[in-house]
C-alpha atoms as a PDB file:
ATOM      1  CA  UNK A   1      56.615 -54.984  23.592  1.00  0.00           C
ATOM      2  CA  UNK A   2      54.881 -53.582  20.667  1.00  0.00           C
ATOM      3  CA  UNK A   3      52.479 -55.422  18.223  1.00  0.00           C
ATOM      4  CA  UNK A   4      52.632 -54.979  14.961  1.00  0.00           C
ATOM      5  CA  UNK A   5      48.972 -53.934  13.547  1.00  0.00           C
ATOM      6  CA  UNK A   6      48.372 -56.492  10.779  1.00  0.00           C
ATOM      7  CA  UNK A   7      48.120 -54.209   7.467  1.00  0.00           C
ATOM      8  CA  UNK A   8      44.580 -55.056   5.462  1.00  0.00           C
ATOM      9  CA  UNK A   9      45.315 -55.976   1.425  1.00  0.00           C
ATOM     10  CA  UNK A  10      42.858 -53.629  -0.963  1.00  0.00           C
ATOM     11  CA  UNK A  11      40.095 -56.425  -0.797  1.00  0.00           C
ATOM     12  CA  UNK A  12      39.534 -56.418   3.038  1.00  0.00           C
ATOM     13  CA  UNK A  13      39.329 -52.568   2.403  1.00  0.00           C
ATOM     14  CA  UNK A  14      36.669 -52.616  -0.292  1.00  0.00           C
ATOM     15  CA  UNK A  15      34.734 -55.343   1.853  1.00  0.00           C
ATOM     16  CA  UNK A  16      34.882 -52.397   4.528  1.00  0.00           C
ATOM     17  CA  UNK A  17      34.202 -49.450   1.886  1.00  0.00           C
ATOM     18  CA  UNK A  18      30.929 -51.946   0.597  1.00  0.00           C
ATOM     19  CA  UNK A  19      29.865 -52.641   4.499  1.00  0.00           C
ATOM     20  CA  UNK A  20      29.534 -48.944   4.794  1.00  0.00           C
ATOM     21  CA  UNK A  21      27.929 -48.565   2.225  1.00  0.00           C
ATOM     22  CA  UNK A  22      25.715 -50.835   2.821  1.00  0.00           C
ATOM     23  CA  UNK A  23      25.604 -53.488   6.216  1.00  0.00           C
ATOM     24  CA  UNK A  24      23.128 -56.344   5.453  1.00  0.00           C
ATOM     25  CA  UNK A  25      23.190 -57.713   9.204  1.00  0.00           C
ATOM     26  CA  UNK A  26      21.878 -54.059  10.416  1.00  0.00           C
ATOM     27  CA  UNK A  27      20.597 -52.701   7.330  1.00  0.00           C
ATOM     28  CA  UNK A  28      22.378 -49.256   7.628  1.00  0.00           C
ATOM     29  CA  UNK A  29      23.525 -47.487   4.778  1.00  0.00           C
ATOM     30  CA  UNK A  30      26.132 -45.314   5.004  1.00  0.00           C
ATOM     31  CA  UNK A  31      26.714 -45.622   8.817  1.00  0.00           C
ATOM     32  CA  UNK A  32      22.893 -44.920   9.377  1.00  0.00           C
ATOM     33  CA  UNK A  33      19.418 -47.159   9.442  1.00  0.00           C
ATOM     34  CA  UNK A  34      16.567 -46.176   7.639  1.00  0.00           C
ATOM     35  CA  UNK A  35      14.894 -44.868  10.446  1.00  0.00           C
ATOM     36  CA  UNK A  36      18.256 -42.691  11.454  1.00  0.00           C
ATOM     37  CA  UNK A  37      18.169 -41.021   7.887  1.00  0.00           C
ATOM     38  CA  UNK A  38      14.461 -40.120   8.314  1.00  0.00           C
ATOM     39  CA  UNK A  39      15.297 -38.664  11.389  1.00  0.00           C
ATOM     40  CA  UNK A  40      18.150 -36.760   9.846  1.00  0.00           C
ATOM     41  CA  UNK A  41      16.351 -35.259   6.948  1.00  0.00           C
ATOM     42  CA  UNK A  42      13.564 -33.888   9.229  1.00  0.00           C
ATOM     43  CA  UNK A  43      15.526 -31.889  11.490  1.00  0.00           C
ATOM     44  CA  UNK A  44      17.256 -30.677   8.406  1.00  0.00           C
ATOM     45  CA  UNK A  45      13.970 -29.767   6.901  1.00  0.00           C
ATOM     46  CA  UNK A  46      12.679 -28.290  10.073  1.00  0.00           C
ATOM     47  CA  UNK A  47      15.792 -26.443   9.827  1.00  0.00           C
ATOM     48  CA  UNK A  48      16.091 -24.638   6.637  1.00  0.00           C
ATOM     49  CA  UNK A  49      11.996 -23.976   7.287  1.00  0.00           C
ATOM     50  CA  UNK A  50      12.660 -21.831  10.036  1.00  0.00           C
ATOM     51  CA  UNK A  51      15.901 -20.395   8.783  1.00  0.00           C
ATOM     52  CA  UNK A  52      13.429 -19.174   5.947  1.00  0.00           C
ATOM     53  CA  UNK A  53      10.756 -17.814   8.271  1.00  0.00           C
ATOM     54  CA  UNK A  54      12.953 -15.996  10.227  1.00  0.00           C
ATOM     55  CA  UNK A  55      14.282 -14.569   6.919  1.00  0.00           C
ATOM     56  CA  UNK A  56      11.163 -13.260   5.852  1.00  0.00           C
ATOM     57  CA  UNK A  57       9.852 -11.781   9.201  1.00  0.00           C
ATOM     58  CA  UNK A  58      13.422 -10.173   9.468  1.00  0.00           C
ATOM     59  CA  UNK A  59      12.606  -8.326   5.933  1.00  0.00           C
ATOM     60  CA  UNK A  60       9.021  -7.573   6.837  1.00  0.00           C
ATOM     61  CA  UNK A  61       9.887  -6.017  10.338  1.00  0.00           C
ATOM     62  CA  UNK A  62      12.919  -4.384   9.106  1.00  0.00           C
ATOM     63  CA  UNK A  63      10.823  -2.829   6.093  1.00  0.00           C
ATOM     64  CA  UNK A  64       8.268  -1.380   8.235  1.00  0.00           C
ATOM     65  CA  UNK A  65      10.728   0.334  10.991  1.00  0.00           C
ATOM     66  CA  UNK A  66      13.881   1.499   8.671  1.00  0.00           C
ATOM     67  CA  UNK A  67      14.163   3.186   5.141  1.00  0.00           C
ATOM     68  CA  UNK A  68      14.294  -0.240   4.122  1.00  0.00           C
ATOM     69  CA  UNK A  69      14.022   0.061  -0.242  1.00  0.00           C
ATOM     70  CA  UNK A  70      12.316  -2.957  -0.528  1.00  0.00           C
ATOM     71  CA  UNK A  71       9.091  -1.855  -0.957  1.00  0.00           C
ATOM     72  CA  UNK A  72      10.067   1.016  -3.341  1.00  0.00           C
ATOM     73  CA  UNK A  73      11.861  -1.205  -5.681  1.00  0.00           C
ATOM     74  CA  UNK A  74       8.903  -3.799  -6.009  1.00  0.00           C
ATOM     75  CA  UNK A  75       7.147  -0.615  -7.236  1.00  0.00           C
ATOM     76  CA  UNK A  76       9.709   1.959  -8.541  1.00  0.00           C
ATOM     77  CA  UNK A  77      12.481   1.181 -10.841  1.00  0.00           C
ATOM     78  CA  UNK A  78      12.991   4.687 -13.285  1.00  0.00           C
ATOM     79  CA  UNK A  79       9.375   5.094 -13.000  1.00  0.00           C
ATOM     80  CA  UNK A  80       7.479   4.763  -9.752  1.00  0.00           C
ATOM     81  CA  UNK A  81       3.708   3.215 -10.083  1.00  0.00           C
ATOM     82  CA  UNK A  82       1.623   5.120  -7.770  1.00  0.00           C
ATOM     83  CA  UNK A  83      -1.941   3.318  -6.833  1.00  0.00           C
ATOM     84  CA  UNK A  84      -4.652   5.485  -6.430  1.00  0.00           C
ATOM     85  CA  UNK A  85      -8.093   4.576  -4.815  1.00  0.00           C
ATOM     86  CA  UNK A  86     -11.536   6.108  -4.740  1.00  0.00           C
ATOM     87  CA  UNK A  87     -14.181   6.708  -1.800  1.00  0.00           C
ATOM     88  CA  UNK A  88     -16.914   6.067  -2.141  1.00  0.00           C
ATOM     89  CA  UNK A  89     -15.856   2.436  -3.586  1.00  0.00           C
ATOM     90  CA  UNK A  90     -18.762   0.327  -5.077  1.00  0.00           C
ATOM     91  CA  UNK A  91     -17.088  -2.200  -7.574  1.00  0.00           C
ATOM     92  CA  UNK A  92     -19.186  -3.774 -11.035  1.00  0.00           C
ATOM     93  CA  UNK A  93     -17.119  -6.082 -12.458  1.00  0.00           C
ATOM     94  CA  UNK A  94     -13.555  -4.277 -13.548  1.00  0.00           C
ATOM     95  CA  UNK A  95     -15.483  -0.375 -13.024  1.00  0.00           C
ATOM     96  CA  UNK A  96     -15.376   1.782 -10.629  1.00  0.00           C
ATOM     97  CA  UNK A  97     -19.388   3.162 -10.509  1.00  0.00           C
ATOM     98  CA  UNK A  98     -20.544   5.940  -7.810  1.00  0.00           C
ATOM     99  CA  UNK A  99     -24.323   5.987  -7.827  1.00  0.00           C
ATOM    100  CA  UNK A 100     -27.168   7.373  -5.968  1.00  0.00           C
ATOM    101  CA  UNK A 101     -30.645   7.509  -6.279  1.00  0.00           C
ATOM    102  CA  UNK A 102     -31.956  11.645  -5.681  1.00  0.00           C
ATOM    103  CA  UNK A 103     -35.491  10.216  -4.369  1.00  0.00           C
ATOM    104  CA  UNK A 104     -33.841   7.261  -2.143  1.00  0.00           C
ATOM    105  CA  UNK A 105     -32.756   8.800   1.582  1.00  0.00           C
ATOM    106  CA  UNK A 106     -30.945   5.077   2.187  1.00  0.00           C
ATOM    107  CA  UNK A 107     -29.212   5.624  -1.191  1.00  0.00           C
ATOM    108  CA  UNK A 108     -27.731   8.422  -0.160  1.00  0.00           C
ATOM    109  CA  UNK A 109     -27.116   7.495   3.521  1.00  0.00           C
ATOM    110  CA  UNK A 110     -25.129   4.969   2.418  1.00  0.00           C
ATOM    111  CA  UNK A 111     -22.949   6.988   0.349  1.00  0.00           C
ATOM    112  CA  UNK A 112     -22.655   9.313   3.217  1.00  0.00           C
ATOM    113  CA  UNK A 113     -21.995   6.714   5.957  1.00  0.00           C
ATOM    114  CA  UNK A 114     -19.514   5.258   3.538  1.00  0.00           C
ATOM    115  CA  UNK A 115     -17.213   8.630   3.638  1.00  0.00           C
ATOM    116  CA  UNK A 116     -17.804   9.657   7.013  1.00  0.00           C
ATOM    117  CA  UNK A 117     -16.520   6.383   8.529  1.00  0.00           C
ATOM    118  CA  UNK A 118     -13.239   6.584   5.925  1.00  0.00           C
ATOM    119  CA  UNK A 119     -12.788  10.035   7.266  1.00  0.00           C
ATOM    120  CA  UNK A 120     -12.803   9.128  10.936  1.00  0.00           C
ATOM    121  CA  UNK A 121      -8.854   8.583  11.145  1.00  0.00           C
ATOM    122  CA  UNK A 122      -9.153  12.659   9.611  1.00  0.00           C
ATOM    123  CA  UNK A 123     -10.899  14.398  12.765  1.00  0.00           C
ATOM    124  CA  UNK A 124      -9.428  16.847  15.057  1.00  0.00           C
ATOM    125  CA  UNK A 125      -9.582  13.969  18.099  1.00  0.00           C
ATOM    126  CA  UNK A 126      -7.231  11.586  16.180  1.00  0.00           C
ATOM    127  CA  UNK A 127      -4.737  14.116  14.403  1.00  0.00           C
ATOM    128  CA  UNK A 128      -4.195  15.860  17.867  1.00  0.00           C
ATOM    129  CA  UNK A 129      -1.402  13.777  18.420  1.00  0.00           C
ATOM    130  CA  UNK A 130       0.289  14.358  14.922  1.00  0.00           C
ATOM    131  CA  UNK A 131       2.847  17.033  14.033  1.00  0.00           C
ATOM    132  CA  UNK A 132       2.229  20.728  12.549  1.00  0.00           C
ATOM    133  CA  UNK A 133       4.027  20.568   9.882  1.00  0.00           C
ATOM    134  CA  UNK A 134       5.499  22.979   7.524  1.00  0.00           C
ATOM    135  CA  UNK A 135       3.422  23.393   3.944  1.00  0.00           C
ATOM    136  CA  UNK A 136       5.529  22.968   0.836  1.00  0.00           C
ATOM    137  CA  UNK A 137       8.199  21.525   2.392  1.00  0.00           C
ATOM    138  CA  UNK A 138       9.250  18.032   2.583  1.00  0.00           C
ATOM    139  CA  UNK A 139       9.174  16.571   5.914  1.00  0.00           C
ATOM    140  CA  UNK A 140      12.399  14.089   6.151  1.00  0.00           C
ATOM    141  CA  UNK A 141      13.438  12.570   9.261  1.00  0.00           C
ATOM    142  CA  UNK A 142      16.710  10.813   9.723  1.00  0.00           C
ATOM    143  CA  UNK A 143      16.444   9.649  13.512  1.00  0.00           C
ATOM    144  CA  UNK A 144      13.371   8.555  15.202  1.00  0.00           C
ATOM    145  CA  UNK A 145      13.309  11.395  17.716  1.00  0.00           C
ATOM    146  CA  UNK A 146       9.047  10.926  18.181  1.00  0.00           C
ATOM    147  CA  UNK A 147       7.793   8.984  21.314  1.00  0.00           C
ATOM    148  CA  UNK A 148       8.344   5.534  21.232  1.00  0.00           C
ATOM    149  CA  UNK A 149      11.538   5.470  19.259  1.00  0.00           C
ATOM    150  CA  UNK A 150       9.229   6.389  15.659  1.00  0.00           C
ATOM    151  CA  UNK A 151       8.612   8.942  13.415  1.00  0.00           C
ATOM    152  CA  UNK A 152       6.704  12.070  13.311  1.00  0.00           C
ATOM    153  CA  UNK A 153       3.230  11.776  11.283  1.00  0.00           C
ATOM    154  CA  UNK A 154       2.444  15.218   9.368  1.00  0.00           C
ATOM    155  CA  UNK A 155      -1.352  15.908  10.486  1.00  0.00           C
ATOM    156  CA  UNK A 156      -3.904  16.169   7.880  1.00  0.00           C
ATOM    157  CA  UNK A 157      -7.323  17.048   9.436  1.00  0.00           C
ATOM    158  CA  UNK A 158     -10.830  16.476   7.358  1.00  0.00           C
ATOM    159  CA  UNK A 159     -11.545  20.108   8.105  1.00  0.00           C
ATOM    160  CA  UNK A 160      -8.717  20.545   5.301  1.00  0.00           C
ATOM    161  CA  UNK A 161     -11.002  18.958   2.170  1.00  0.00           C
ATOM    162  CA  UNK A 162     -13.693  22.397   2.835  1.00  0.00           C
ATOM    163  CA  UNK A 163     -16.920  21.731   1.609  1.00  0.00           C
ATOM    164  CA  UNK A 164     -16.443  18.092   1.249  1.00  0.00           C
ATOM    165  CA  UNK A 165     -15.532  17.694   4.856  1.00  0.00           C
ATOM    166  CA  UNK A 166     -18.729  16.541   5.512  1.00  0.00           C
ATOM    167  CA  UNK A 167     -18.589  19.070   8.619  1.00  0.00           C
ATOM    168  CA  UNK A 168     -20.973  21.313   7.443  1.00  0.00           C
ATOM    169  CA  UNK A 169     -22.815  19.119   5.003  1.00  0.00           C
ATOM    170  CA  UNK A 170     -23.092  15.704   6.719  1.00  0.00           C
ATOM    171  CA  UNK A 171     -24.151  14.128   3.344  1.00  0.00           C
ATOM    172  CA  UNK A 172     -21.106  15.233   0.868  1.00  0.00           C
ATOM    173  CA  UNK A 173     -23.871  16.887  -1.089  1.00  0.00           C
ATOM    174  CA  UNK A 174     -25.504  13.219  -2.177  1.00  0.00           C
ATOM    175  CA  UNK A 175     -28.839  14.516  -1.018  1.00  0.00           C
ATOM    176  CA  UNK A 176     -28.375  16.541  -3.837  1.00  0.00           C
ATOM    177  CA  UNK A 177     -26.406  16.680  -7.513  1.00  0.00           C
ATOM    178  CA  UNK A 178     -23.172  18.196  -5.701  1.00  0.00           C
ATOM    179  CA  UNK A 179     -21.813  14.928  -4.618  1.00  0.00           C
ATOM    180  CA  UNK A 180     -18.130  14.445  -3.401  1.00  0.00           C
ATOM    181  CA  UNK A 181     -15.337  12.148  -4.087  1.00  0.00           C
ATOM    182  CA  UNK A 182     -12.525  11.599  -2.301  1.00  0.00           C
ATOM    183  CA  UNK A 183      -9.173  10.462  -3.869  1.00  0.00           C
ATOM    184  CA  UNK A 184      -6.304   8.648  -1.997  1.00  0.00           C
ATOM    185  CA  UNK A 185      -2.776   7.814  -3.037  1.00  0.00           C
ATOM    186  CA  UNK A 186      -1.404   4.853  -2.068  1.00  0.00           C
ATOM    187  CA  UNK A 187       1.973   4.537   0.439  1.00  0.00           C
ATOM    188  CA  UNK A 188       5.447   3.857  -1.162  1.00  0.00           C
ATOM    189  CA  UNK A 189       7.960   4.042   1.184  1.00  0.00           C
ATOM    190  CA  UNK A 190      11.014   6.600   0.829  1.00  0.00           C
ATOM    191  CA  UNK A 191       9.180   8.062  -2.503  1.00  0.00           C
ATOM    192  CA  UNK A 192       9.704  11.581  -3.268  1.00  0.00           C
ATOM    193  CA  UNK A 193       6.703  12.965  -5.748  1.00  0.00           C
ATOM    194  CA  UNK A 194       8.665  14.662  -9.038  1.00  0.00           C
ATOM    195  CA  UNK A 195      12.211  12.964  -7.730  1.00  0.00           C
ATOM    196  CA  UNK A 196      12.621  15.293  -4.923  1.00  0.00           C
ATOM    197  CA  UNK A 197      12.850  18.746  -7.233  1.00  0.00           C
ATOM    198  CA  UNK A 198      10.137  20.780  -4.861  1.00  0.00           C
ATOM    199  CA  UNK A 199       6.360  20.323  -6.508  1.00  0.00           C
ATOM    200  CA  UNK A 200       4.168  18.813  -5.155  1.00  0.00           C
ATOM    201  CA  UNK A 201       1.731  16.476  -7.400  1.00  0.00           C
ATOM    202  CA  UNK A 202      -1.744  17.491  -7.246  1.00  0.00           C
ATOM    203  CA  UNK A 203      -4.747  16.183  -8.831  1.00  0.00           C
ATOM    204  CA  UNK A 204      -6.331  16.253 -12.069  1.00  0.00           C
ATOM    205  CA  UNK A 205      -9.836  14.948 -13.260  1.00  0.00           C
ATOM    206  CA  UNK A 206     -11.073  14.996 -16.661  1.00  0.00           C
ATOM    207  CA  UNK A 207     -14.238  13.924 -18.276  1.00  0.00           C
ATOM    208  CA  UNK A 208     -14.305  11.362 -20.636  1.00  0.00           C
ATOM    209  CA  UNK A 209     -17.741  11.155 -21.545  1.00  0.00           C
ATOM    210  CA  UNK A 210     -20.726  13.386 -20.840  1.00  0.00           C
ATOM    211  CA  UNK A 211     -18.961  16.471 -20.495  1.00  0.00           C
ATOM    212  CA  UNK A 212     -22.326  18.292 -20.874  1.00  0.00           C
ATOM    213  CA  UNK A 213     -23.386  16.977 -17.452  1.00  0.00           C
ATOM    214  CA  UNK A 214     -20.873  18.240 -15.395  1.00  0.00           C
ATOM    215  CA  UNK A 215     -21.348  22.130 -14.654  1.00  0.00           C
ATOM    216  CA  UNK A 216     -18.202  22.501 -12.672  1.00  0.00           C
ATOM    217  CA  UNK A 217     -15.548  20.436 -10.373  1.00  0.00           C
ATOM    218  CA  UNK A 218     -14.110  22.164  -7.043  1.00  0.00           C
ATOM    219  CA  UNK A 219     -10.761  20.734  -5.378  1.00  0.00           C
ATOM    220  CA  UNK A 220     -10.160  20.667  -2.032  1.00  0.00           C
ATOM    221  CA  UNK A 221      -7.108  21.300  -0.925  1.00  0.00           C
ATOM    222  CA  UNK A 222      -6.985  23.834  -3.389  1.00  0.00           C
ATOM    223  CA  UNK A 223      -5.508  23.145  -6.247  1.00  0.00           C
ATOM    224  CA  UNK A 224      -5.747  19.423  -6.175  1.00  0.00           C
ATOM    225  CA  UNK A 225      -2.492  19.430  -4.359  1.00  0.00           C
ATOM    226  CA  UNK A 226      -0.615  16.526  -2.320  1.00  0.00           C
ATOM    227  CA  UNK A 227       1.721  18.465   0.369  1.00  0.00           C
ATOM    228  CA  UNK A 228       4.936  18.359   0.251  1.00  0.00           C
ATOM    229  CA  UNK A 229       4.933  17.561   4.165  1.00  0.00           C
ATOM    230  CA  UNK A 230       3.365  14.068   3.592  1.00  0.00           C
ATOM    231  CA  UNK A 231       6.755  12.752   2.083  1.00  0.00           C
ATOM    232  CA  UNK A 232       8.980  10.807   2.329  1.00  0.00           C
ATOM    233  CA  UNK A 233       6.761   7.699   4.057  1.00  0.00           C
ATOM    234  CA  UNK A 234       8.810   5.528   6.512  1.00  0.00           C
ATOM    235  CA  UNK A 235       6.814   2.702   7.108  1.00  0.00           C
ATOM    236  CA  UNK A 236       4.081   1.657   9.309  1.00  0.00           C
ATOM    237  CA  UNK A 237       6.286   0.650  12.168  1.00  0.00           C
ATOM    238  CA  UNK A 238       8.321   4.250  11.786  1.00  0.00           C
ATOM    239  CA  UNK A 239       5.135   6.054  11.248  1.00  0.00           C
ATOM    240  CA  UNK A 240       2.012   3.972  13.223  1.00  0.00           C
ATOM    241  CA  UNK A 241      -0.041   7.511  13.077  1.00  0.00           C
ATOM    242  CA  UNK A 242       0.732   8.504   9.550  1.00  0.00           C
ATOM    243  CA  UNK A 243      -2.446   9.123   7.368  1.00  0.00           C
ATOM    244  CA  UNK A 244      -2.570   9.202   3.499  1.00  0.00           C
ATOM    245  CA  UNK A 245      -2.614  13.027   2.052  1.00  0.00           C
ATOM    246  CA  UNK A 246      -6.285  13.373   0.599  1.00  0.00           C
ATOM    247  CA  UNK A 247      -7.608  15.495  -2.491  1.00  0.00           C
ATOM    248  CA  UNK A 248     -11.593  15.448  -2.715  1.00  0.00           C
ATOM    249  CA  UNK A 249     -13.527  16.853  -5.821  1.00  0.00           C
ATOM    250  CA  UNK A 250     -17.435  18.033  -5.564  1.00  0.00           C
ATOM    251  CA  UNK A 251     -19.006  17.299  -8.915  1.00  0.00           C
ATOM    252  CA  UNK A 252     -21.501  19.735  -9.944  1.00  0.00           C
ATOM    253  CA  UNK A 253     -24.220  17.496 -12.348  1.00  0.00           C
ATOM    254  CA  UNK A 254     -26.503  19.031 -14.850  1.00  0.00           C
ATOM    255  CA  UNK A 255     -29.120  17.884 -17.467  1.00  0.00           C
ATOM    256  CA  UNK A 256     -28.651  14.026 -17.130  1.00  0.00           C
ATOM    257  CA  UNK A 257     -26.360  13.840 -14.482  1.00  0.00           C
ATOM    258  CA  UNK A 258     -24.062  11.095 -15.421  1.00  0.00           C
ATOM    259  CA  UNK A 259     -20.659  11.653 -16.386  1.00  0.00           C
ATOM    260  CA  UNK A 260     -17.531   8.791 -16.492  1.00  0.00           C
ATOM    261  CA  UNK A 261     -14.415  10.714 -15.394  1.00  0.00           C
ATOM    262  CA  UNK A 262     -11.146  10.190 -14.960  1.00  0.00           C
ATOM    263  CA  UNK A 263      -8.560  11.366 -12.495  1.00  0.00           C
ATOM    264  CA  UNK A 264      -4.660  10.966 -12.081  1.00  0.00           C
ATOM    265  CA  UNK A 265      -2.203  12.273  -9.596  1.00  0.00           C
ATOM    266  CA  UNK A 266       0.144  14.253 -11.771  1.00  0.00           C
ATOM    267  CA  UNK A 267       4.465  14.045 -10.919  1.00  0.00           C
ATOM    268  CA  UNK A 268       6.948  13.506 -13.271  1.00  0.00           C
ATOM    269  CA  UNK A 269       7.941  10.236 -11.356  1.00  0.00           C
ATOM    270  CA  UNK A 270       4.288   8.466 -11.443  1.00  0.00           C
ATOM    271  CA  UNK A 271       3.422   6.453 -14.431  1.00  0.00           C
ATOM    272  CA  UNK A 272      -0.074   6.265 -15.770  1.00  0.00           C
ATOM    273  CA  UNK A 273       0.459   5.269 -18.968  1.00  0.00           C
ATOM    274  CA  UNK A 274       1.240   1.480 -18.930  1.00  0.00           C
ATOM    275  CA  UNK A 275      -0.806  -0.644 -21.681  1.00  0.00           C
ATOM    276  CA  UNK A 276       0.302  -4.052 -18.857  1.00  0.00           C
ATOM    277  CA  UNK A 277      -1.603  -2.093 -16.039  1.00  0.00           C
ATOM    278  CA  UNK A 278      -4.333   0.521 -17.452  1.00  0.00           C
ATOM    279  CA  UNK A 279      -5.107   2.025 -13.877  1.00  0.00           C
ATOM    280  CA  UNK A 280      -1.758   2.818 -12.888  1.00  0.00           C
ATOM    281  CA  UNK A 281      -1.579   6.070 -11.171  1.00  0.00           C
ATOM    282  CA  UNK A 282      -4.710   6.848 -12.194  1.00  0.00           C
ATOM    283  CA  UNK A 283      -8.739   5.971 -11.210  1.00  0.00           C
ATOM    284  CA  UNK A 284     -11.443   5.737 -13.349  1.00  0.00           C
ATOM    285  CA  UNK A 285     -15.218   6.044 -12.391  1.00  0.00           C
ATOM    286  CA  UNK A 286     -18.586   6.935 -13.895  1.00  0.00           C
ATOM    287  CA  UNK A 287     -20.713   8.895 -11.361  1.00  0.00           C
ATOM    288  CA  UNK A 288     -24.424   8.723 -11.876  1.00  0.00           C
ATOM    289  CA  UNK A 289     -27.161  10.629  -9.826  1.00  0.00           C
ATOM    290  CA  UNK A 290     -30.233   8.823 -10.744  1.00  0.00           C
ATOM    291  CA  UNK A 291     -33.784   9.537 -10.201  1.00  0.00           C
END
């Protein structure tokens, strides 16, 4: 025979709404000690910390491998900001200065050394491997058809920067007052110099002050130019063996021999003009051959 289940008035059932809320004899609140609820929040902590790391390993790796636009848009909205870096680099304060002493052989040595070892990644031994590409063409790549499951790397040799190779003249003329300088973009992945239309940037150095020290400036590649073949970038992880596209200038000094100079990679898509960042797409240096 059934039994009738007794049914509980609205104060027994706020008695049991207040116990589980709160239960004096075993201290749990809502259902759960003190101890419990620590517990609790941890693994939920733990949780959403590694739900976040993956995250952001996920965007790195994915950045690296695919066409992934993350990196261009941190960089490139209408405008893209192109950074551009000098060898040799010797930093005073917010200037970029390039000096060597004509009388000092470990003044110039270390200029020397300084370029030689940034061109190592540049010989014949270590572009070998890297494809010969086409000149004045852009060199896009929609599967990864290179060993490996990557991308094929455009080879730029050091031979290509002439007489600032430092293959004939081991010292980038700092033994004398014909000293190189060599000029490197930085990566932006996808980016197409001048929006894709067919020119190429190329550099172009002017002299701000002591123009009547400076006999002459010689570009290597000629023309100051940035191929074509070196874009679009992929990533590191698409392309491990791509190199940076290079433009050196040799500096011919006169009379005193100090000059400060400026140079910019010119494209209609790379700012340099920015009064929030001043060196944008641009380098400035002063270049002094002392004695």
């Amino acid at each position: 025979m059934a039994t009738l289940k007794e049914k509980r008035t609205c104060g027994q059932r706020c008695e049991d709404f207040g116990r589980f809320v709160w239960n004096s004899d075993t201290g749990a609140m809502f259902g759960r000690t003190p101890e419990k609820w620590g517990i609790l929040y941890y693994v939920a902590f733990y949780v959403i910390m590694t739900g976040l790391f993956c995250l952001f390993i996920q965007s790195v790796t994915i950045s690296g491998m695919v066409s992934a636009n993350l990196c261009v848009l941190c960089v490139c909205v209408c405008v893209c900001v192109c950074g551009v870096m000098v060898w040799p680099p010797t930093y005073i304060e917010e200037d970029v200065i390039l000096s060597y002493n004509l009388s000092d052989k470990t003044s110039q040595r270390k200029m020397s050394n300084c370029l030689s070892n940034f061109l190592k990644p540049y010989n014949d031994t270590s572009q070998q491997s890297n494809h010969n590409c086409t000149r004045g063409e852009y060199f896009k790549q929609e599967k990864f058809e290179a060993p490996h499951h990557t991308k094929y790397s455009c080879r730029f040799t050091q031979s290509m920067l002439g007489r600032c190779s430092g293959l004939d003249d081991p010292t980038f003329g700092y033994n004398g007052t014909t000293p190189c300088v060599i000029i490197k973009m930085n990566r932006i992945i996808n980016f197409l110099p001048n929006n894709g239309t067919g020119m190429a940037p190329h550099l172009n150095c002017t002299i701000l002050s002591g123009h009547e020290n400076i006999d002459m400036m010689e570009y290597f590649p000629t023309n100051g130019t940035f191929d074509l073949s070196y874009f679009p970038y992929y990533g590191k992880l698409a392309q491990p063996t791509y190199v940076n596209p290079l433009v050196a200038v040799k500096f011919h000094l006169v009379k005193e021999r100090e000059a400060k100079i400026q140079c910019r990679v010119v494209a209609h898509n790379i700012a340099y003009q920015d009064s929030y960042e001043p060196y944008q797409g641009k380098v400035v240096f002063l270049l002094k051959a002392l004695k």
